[in-house]
PDB file of N, CA and C in Angstrom:
ATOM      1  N   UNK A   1       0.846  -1.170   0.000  1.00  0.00           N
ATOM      2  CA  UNK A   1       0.000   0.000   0.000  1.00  0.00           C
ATOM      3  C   UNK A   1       0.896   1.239   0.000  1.00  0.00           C
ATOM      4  N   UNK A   2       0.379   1.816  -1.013  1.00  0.00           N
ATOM      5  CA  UNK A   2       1.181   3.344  -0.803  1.00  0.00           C
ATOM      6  C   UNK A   2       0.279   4.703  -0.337  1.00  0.00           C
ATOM      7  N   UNK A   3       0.950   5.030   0.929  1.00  0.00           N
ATOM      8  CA  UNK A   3      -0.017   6.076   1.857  1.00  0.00           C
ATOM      9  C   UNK A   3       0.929   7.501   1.452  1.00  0.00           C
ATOM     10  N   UNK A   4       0.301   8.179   1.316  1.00  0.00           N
ATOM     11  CA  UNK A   4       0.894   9.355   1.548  1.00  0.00           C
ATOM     12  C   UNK A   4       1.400  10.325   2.911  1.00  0.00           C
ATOM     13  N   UNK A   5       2.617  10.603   3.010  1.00  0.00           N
ATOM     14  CA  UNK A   5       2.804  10.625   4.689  1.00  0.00           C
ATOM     15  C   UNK A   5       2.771  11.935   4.452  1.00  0.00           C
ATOM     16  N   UNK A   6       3.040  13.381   3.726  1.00  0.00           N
ATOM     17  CA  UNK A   6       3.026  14.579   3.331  1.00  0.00           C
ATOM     18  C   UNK A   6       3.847  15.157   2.151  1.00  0.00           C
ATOM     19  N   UNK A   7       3.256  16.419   1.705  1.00  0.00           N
ATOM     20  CA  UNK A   7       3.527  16.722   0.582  1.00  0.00           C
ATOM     21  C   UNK A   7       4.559  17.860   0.955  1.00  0.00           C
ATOM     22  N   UNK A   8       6.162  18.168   0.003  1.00  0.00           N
ATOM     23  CA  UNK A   8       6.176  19.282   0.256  1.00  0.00           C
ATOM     24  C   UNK A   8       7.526  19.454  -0.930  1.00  0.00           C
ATOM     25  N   UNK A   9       7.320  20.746  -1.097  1.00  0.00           N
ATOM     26  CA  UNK A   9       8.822  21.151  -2.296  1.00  0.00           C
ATOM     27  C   UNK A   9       8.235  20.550  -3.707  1.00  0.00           C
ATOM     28  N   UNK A  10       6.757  20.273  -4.005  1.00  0.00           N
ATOM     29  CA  UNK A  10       6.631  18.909  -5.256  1.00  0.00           C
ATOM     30  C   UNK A  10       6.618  18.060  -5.341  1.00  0.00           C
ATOM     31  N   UNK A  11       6.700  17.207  -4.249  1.00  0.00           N
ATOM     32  CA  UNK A  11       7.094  16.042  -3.882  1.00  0.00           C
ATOM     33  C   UNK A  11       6.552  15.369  -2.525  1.00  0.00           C
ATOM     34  N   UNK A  12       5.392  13.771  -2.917  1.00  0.00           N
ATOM     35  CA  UNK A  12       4.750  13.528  -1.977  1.00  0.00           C
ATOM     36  C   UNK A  12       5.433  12.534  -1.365  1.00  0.00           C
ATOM     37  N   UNK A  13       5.803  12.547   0.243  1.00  0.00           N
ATOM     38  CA  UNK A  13       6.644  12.050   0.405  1.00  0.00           C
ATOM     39  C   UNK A  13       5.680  10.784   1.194  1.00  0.00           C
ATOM     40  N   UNK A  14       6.209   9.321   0.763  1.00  0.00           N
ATOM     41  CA  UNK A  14       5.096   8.221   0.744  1.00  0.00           C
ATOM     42  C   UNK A  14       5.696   6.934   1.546  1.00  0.00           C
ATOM     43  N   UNK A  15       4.846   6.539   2.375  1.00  0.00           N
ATOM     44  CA  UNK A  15       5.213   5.196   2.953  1.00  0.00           C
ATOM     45  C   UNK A  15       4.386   4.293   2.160  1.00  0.00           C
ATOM     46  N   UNK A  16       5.659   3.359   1.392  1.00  0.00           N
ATOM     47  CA  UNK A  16       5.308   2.162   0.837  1.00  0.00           C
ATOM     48  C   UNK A  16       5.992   0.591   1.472  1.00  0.00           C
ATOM     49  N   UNK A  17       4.526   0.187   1.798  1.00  0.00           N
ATOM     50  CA  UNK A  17       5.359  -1.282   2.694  1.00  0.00           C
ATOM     51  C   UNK A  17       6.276  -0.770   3.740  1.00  0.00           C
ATOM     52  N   UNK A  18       6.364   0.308   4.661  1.00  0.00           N
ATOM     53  CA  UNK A  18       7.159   0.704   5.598  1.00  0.00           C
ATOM     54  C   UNK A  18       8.380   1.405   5.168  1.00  0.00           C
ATOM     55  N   UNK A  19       8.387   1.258   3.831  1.00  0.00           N
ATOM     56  CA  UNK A  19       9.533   2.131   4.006  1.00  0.00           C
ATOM     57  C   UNK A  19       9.623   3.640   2.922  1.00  0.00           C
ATOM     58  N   UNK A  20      10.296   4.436   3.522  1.00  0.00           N
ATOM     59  CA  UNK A  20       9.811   6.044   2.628  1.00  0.00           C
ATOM     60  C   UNK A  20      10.355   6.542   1.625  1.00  0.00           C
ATOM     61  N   UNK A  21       9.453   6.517   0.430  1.00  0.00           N
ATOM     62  CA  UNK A  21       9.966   7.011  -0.727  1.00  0.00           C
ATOM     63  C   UNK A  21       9.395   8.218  -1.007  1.00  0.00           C
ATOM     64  N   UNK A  22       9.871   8.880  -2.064  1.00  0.00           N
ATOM     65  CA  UNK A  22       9.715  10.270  -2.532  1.00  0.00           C
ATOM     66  C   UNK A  22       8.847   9.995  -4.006  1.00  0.00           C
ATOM     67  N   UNK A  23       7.794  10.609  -4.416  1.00  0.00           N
ATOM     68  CA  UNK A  23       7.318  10.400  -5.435  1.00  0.00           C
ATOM     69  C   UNK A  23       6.828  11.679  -6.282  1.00  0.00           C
ATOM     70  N   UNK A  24       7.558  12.459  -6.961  1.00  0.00           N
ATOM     71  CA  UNK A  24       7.554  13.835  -7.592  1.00  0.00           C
ATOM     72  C   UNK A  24       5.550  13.980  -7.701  1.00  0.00           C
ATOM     73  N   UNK A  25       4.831  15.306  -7.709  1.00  0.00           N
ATOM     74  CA  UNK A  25       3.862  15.529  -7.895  1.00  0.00           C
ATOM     75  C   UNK A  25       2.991  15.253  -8.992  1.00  0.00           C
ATOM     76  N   UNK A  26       4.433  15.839  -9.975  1.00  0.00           N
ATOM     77  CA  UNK A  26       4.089  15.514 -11.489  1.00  0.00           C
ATOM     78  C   UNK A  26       3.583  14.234 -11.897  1.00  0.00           C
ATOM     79  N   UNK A  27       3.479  13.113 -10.839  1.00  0.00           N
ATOM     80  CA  UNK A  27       3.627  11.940 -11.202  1.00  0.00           C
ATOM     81  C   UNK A  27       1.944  11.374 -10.649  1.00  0.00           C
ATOM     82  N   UNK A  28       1.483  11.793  -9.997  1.00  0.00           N
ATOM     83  CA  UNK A  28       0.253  11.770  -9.530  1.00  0.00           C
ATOM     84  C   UNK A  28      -0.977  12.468 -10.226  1.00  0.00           C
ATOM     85  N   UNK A  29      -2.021  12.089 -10.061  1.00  0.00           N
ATOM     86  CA  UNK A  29      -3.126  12.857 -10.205  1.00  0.00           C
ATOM     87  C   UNK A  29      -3.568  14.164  -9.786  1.00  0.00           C
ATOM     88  N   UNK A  30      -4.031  15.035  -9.410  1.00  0.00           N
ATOM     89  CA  UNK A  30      -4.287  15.973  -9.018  1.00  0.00           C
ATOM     90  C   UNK A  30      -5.060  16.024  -7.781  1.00  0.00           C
ATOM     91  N   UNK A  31      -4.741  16.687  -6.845  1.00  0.00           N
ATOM     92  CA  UNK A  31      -6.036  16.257  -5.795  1.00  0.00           C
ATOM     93  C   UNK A  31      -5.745  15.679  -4.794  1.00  0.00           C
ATOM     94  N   UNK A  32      -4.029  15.228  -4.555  1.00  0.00           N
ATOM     95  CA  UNK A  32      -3.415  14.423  -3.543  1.00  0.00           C
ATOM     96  C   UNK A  32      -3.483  15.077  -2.025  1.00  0.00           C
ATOM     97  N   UNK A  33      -3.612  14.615  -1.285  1.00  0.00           N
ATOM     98  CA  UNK A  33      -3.623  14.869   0.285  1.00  0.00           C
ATOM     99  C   UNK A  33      -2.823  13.981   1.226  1.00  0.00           C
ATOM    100  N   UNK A  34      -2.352  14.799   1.854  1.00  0.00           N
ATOM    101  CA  UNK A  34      -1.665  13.762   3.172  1.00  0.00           C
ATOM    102  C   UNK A  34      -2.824  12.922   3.640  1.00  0.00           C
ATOM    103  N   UNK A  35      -2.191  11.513   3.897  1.00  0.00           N
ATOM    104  CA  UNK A  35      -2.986  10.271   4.125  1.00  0.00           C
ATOM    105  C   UNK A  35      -3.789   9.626   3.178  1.00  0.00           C
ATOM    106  N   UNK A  36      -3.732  10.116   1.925  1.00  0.00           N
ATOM    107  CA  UNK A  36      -4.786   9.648   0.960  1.00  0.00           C
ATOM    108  C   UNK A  36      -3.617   8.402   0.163  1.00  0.00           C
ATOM    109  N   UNK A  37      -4.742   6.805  -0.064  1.00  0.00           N
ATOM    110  CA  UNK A  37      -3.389   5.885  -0.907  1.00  0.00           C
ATOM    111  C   UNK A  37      -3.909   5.879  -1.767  1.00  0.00           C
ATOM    112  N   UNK A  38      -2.482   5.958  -2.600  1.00  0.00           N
ATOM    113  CA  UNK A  38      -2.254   5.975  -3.859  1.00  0.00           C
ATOM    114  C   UNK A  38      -2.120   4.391  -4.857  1.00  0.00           C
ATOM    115  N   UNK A  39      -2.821   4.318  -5.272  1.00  0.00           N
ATOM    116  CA  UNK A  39      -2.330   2.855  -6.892  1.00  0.00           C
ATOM    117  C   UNK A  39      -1.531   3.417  -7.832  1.00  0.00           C
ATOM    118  N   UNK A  40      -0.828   3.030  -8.053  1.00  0.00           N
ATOM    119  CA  UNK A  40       0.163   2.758  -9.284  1.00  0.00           C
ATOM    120  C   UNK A  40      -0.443   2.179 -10.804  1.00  0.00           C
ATOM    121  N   UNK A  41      -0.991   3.234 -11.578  1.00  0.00           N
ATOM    122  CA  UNK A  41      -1.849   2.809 -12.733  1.00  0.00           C
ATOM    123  C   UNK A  41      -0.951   2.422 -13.471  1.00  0.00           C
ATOM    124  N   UNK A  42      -0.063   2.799 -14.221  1.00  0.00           N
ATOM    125  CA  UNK A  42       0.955   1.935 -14.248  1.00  0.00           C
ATOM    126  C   UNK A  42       2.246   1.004 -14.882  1.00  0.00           C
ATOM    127  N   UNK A  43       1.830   0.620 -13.350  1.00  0.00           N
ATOM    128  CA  UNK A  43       2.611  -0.879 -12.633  1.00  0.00           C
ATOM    129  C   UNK A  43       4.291  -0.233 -12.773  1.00  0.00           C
ATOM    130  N   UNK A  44       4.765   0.757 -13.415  1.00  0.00           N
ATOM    131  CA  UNK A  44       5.609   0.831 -13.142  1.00  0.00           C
ATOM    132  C   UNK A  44       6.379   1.809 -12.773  1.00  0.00           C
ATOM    133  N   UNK A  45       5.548   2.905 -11.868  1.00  0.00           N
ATOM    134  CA  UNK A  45       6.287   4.219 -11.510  1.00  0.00           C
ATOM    135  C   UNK A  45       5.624   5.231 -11.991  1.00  0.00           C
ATOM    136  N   UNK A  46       5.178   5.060 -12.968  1.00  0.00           N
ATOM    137  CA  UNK A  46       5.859   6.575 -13.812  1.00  0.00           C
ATOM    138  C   UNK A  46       4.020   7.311 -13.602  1.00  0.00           C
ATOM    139  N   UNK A  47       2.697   6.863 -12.956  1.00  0.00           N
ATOM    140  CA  UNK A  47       1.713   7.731 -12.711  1.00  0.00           C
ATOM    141  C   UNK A  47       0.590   6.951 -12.088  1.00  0.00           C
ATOM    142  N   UNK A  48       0.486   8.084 -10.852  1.00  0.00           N
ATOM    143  CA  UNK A  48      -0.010   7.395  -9.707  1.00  0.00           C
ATOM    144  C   UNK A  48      -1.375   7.835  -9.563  1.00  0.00           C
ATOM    145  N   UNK A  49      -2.323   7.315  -9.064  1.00  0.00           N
ATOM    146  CA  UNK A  49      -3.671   8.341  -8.759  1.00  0.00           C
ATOM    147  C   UNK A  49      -4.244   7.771  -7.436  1.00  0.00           C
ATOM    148  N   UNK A  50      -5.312   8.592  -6.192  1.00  0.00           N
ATOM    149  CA  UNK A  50      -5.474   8.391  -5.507  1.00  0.00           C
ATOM    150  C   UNK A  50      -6.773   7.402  -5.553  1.00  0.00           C
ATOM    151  N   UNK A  51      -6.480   5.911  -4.699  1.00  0.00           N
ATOM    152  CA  UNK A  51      -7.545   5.269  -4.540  1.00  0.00           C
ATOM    153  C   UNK A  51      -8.836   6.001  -3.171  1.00  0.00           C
ATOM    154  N   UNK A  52      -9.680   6.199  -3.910  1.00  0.00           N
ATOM    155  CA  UNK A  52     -10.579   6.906  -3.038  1.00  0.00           C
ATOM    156  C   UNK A  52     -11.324   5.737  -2.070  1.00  0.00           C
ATOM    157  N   UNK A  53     -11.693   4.554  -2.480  1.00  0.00           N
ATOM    158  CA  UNK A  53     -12.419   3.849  -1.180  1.00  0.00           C
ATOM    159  C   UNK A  53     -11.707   3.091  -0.403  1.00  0.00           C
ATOM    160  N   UNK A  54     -10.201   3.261  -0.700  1.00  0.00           N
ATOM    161  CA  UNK A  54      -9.251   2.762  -0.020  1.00  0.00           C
ATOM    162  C   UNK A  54      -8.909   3.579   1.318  1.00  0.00           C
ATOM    163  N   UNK A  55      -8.865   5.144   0.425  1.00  0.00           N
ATOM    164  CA  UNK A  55      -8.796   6.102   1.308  1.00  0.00           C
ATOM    165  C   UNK A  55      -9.355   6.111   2.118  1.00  0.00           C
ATOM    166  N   UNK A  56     -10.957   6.388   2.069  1.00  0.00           N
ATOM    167  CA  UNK A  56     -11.902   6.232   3.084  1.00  0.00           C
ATOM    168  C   UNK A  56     -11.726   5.005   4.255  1.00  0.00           C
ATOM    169  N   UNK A  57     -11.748   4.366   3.711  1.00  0.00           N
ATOM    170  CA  UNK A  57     -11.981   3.018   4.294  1.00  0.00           C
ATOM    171  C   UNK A  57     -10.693   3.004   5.478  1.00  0.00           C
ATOM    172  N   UNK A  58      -9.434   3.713   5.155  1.00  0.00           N
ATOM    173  CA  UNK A  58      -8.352   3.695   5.968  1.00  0.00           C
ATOM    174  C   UNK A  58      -8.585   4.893   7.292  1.00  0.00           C
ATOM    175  N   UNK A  59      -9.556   5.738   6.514  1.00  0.00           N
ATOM    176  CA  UNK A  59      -9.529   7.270   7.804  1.00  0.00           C
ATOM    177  C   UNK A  59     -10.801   6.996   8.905  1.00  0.00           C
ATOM    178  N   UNK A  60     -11.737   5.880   7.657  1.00  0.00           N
ATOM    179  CA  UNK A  60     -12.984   5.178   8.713  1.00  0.00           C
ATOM    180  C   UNK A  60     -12.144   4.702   9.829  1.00  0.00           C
ATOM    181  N   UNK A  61     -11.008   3.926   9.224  1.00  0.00           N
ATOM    182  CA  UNK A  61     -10.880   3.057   9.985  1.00  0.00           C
ATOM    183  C   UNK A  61      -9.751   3.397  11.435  1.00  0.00           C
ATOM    184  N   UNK A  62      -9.109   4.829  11.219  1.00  0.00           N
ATOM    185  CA  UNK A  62      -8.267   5.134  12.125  1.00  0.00           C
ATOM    186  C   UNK A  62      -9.254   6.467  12.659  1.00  0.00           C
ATOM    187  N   UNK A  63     -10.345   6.445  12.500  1.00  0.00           N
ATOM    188  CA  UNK A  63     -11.253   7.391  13.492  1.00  0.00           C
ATOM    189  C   UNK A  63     -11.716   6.606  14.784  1.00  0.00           C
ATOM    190  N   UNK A  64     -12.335   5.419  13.718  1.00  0.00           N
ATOM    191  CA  UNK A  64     -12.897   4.396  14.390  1.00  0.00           C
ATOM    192  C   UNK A  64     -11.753   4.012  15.992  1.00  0.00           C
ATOM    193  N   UNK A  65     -10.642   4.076  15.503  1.00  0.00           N
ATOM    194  CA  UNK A  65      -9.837   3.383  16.809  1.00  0.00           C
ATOM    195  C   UNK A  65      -9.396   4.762  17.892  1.00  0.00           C
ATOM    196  N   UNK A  66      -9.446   6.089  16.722  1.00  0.00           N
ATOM    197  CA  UNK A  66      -9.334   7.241  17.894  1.00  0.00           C
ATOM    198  C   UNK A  66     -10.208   7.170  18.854  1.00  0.00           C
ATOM    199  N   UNK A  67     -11.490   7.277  18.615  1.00  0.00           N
ATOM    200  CA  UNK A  67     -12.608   7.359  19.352  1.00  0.00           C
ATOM    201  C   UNK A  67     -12.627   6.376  20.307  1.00  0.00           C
ATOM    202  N   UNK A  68     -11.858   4.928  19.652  1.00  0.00           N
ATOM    203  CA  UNK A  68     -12.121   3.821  20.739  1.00  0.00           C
ATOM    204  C   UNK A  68     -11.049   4.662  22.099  1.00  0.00           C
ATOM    205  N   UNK A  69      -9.924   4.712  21.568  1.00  0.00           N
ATOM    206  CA  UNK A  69      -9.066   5.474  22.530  1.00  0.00           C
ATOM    207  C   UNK A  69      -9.888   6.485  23.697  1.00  0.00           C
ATOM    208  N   UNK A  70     -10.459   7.578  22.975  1.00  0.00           N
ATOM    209  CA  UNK A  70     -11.377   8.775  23.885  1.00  0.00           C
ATOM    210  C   UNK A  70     -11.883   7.959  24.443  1.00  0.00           C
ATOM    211  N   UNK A  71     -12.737   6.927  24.214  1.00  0.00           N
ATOM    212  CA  UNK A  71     -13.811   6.328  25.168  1.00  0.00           C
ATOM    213  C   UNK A  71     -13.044   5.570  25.834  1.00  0.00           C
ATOM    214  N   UNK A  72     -12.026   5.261  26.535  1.00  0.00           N
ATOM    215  CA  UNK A  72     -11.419   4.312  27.392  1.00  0.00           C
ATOM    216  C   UNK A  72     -10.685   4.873  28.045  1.00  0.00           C
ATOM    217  N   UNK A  73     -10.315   6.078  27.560  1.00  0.00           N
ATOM    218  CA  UNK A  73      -9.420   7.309  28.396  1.00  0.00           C
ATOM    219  C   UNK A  73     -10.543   8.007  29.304  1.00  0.00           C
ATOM    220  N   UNK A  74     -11.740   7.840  29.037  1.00  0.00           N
ATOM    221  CA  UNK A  74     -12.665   8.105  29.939  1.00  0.00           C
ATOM    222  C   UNK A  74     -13.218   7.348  30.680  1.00  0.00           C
ATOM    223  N   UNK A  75     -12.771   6.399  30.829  1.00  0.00           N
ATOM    224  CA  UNK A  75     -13.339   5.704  32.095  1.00  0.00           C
ATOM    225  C   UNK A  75     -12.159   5.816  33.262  1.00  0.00           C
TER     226      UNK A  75
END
């Protein structure tokens, strides 16, 4: 999975499989955001675009465990 960890200088800087690569802007779709993952259309580098129900499905899913956090920090 390639996540986007932040953008900056042109360049989105990306955790793939744990480890951090640099992936120029030019090379993406338009529309990129920190935390949004990216597919490799493709297959080999050269232009990336953001998977949107992947996306979701990843920010569902790390709200989902914030909140579990708040609610247990409150008891």
């Amino acid at each position: 999975m390639i996540i986007v960890d932040r953008i900056e200088n042109g360049i989105a800087v990306c955790e793939i499989d744990g480890v951090m690569s640099d992936i120029p802007l030019s090379k993406i779709s338009t529309g990129v955001c920190e935390g949004d993952v990216l597919i490799d259309l493709s297959n080999e580098g050269t232009f990336y675009t953001v998977d949107t129900a992947k996306t979701e499905q990843r920010r569902a899913e790390i709200t989902k465990r914030f909140e579990h956090l708040k609610a247990k920090n409150k008891k």
